[in-house]
Protein backbone atom coordinates (compact mmCIF):
# COMPACT_ATOMS: atom_id res chain seq x y z
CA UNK A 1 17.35 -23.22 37.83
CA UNK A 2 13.59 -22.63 37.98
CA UNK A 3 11.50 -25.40 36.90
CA UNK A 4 8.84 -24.34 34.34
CA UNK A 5 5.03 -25.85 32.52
CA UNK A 6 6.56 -27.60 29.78
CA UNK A 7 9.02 -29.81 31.20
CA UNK A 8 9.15 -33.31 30.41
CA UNK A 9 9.12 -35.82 33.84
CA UNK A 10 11.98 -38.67 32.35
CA UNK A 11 11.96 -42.42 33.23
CA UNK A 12 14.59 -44.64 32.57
CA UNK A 13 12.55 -45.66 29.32
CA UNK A 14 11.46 -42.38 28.13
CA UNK A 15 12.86 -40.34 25.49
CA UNK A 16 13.95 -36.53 25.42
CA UNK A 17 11.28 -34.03 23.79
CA UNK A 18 12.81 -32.45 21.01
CA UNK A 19 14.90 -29.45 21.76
CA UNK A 20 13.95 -27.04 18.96
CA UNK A 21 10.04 -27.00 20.27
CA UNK A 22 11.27 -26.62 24.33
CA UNK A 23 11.93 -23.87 26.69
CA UNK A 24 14.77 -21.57 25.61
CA UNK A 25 16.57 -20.91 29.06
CA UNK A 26 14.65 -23.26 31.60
CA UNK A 27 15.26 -27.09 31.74
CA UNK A 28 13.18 -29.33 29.32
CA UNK A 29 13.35 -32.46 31.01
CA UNK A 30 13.86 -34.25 34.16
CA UNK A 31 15.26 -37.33 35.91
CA UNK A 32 15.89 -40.51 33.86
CA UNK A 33 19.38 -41.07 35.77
CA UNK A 34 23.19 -40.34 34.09
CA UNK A 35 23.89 -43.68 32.29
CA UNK A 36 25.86 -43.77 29.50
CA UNK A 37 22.63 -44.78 26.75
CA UNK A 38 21.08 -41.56 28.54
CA UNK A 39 24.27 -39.56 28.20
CA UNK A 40 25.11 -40.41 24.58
CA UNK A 41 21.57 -39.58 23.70
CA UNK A 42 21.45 -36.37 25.47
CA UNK A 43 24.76 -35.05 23.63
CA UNK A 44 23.30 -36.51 20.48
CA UNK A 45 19.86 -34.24 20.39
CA UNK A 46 21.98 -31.24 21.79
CA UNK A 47 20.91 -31.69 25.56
CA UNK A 48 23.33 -31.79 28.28
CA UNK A 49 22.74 -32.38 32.41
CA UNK A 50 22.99 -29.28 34.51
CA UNK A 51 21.48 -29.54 38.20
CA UNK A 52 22.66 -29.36 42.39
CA UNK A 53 23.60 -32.08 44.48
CA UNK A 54 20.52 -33.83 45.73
CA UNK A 55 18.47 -33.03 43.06
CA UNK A 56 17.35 -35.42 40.11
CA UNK A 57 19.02 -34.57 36.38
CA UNK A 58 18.00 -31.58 34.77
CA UNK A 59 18.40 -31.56 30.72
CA UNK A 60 19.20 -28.38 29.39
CA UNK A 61 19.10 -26.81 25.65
CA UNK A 62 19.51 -23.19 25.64
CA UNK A 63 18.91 -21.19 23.12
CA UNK A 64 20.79 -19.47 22.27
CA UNK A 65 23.90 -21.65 22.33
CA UNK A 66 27.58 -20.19 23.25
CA UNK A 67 30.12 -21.69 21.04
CA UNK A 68 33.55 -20.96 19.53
CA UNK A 69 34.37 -22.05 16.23
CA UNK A 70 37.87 -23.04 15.95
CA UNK A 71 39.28 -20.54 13.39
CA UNK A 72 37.20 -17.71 15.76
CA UNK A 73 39.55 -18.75 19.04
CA UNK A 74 41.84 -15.99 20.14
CA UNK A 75 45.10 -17.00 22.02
CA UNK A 76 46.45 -13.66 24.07
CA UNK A 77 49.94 -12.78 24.43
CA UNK A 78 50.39 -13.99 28.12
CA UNK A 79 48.95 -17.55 27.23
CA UNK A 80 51.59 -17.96 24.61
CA UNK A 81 54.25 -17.81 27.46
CA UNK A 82 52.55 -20.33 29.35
CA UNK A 83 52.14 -22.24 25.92
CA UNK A 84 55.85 -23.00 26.22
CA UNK A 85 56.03 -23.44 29.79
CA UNK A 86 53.69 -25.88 30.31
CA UNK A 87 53.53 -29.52 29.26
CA UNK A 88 50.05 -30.63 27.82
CA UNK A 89 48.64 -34.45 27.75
CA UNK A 90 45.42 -36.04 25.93
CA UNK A 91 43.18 -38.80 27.69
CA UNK A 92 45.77 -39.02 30.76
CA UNK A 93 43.97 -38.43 34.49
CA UNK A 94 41.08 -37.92 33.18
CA UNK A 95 39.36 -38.68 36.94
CA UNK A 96 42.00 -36.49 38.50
CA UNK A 97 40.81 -34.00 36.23
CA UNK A 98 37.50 -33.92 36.88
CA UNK A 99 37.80 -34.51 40.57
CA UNK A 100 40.35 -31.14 40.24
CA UNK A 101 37.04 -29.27 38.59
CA UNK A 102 34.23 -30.66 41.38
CA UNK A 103 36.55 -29.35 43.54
CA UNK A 104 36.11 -26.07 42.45
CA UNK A 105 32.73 -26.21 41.40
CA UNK A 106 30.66 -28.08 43.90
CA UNK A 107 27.08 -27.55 43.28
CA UNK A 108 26.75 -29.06 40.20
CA UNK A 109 29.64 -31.71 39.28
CA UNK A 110 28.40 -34.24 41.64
CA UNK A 111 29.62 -37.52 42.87
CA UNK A 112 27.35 -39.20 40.38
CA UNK A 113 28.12 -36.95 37.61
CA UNK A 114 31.94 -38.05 37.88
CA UNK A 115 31.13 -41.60 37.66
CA UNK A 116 28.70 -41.27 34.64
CA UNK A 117 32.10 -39.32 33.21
CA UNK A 118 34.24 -41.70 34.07
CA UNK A 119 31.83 -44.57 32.32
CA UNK A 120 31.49 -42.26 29.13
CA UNK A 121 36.13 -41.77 29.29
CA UNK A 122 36.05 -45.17 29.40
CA UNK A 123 33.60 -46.00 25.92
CA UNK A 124 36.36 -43.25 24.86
CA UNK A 125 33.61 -40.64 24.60
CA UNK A 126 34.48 -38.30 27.19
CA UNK A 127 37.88 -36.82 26.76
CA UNK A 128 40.46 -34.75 29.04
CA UNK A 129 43.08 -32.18 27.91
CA UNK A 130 45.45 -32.07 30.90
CA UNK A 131 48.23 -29.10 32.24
CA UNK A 132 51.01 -29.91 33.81
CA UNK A 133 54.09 -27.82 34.95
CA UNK A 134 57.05 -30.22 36.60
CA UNK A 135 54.74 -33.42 35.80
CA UNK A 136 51.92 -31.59 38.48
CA UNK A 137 48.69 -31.43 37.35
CA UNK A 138 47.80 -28.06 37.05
CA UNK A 139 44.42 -27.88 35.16
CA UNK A 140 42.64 -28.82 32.35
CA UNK A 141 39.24 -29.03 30.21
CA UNK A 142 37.20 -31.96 30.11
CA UNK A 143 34.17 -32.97 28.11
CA UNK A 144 32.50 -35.02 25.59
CA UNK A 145 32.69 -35.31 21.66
CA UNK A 146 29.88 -36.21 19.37
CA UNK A 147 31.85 -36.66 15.95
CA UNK A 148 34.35 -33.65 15.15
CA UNK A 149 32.00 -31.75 17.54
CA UNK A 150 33.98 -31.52 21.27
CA UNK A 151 30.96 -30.34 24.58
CA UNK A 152 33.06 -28.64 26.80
CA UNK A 153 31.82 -29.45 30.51
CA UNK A 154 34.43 -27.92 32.62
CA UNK A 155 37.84 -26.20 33.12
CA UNK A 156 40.14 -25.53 35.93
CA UNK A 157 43.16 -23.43 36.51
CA UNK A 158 45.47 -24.34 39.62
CA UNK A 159 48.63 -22.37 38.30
CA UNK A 160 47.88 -18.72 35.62
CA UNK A 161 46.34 -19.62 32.48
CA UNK A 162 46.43 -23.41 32.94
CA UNK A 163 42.95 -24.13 30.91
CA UNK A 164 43.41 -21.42 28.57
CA UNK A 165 46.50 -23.58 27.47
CA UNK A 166 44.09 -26.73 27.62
CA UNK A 167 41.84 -24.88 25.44
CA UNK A 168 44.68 -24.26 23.07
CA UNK A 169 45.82 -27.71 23.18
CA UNK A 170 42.25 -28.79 22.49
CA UNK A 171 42.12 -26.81 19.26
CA UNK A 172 45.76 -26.95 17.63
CA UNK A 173 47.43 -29.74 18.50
CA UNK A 174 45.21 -32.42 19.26
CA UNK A 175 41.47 -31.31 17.72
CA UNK A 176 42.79 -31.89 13.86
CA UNK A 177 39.26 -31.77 12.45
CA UNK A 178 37.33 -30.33 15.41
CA UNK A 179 34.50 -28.10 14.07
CA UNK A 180 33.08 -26.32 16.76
CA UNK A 181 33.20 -26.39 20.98
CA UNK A 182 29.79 -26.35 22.38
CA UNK A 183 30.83 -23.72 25.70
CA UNK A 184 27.18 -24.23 26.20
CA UNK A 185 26.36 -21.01 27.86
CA UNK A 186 28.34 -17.58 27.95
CA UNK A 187 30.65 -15.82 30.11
CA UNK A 188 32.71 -13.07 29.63
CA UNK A 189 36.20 -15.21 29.20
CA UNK A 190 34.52 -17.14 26.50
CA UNK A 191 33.14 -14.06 25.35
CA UNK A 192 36.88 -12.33 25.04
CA UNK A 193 38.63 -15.58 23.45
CA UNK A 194 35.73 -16.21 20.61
CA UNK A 195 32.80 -17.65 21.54
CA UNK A 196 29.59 -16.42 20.51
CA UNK A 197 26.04 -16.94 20.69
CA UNK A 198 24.17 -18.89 17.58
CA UNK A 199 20.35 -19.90 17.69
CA UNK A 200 19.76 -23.06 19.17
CA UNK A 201 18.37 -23.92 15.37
CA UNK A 202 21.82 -23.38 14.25
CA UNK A 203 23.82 -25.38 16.71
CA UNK A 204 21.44 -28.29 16.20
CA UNK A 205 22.20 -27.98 12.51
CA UNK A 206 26.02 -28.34 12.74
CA UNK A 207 25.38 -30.52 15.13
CA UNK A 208 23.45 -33.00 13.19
CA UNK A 209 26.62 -32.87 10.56
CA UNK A 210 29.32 -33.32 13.01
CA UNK A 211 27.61 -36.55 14.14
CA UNK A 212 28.76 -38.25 10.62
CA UNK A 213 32.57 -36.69 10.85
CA UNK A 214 35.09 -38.89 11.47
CA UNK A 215 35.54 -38.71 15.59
CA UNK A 216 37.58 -36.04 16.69
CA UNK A 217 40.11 -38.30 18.91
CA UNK A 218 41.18 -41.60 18.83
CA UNK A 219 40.01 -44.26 22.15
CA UNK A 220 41.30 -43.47 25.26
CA UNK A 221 44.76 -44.57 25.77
């Protein structure tokens, strides 16, 4: 994460630059602190927080942009096994969830970061598809939705395939009218299961039309 020239220094009153004339793969703003108004915003404009522990926030809008559109998703053979094997749940320990993922990932899912989560679950903006097998939680996919639009932030796997059944979940039987998944940047899973890169342009442009679709899950139960 290499700071660059161009980035903007945030405040609690300042807004974000606009993505489409900011660094393609280097932060474009910092600081301004994780509240929900912040958080909402940054999903909003296509900007999401990426940074270490001890560090302030650093807003990210690459470009390009991996996503998978929904009709593009690929389920292998071995997850439709697991499919039947494993029982899935929407909006149910969601803080479990992501304390399962920080877990896992340490440097960047950060005490804070839960909380702001746990704040945006709770305005029934964040979201949680969780895996259980025997009523144990064995992963999941978390993340935010802006309209019929879903940000993936993270996924975990404690038993095979657990998030690749989340991600399943996600797309046919609870995402009805979900349009796209932001993955946000590639990988080679994503890669082999649909995603694909679009211009940063392009995902601000479906993203601007997502905003006014009817929201892709009901409040938080």
């Amino acid at each position: 994460m290499s700071l660059n020239s161009e980035i903007v220094f945030l405040n609690k009153d300042t807004s974000f630059p606009n993505p489409l004339f900011s660094p393609k793969n280097a932060p474009l703003a910092l600081g301004g602190g994780l509240s929900s108004k912040r958080l909402i915003s940054a999903y909003e404009s296509g900007i999401f927080p990426w940074f270490e522990e001890g560090s302030p926030p650093l807003w990210w809008s690459p470009d390009p942009r991996c996503v998978i559109f929904p009709n593009e998703y690929r389920v292998g053979k071995t997850v439709k096994r697991f499919i039947r094997k494993y029982d899935t749940k929407l909006n149910v320990d969601f803080d479990n969830l992501v304390l399962l993922c920080a877990s896992r990932k340490k440097t960047w899912i950060t005490k804070k970061m839960r909380a702001a989560y746990g704040e945006l679950f709770k305005l029934g903006l964040a979201h949680s598809i969780t895996v259980y097998e025997d009523k144990e939680l064995v992963g999941g996919v978390y993340g935010v939705s802006v309209g019929s639009l879903f940000c993936g932030e993270s996924m975990v796997s404690l038993k095979p395939n657990a998030s690749k059944v989340a991600l399943w979940a996600l797309i046919y039987k609870y995402g009805k009218n979900l349009t796209l998944i932001d993955a946000q940047v590639p990988n080679p899973h994503l890669l082999r299961i649909g995603g694909r890169l679009i211009s940063r342009k392009s995902y601000l442009n479906i993203l601007n039309e997502a905003k006014n679709d009817t929201k892709l899950f009901k409040r938080n139960n």
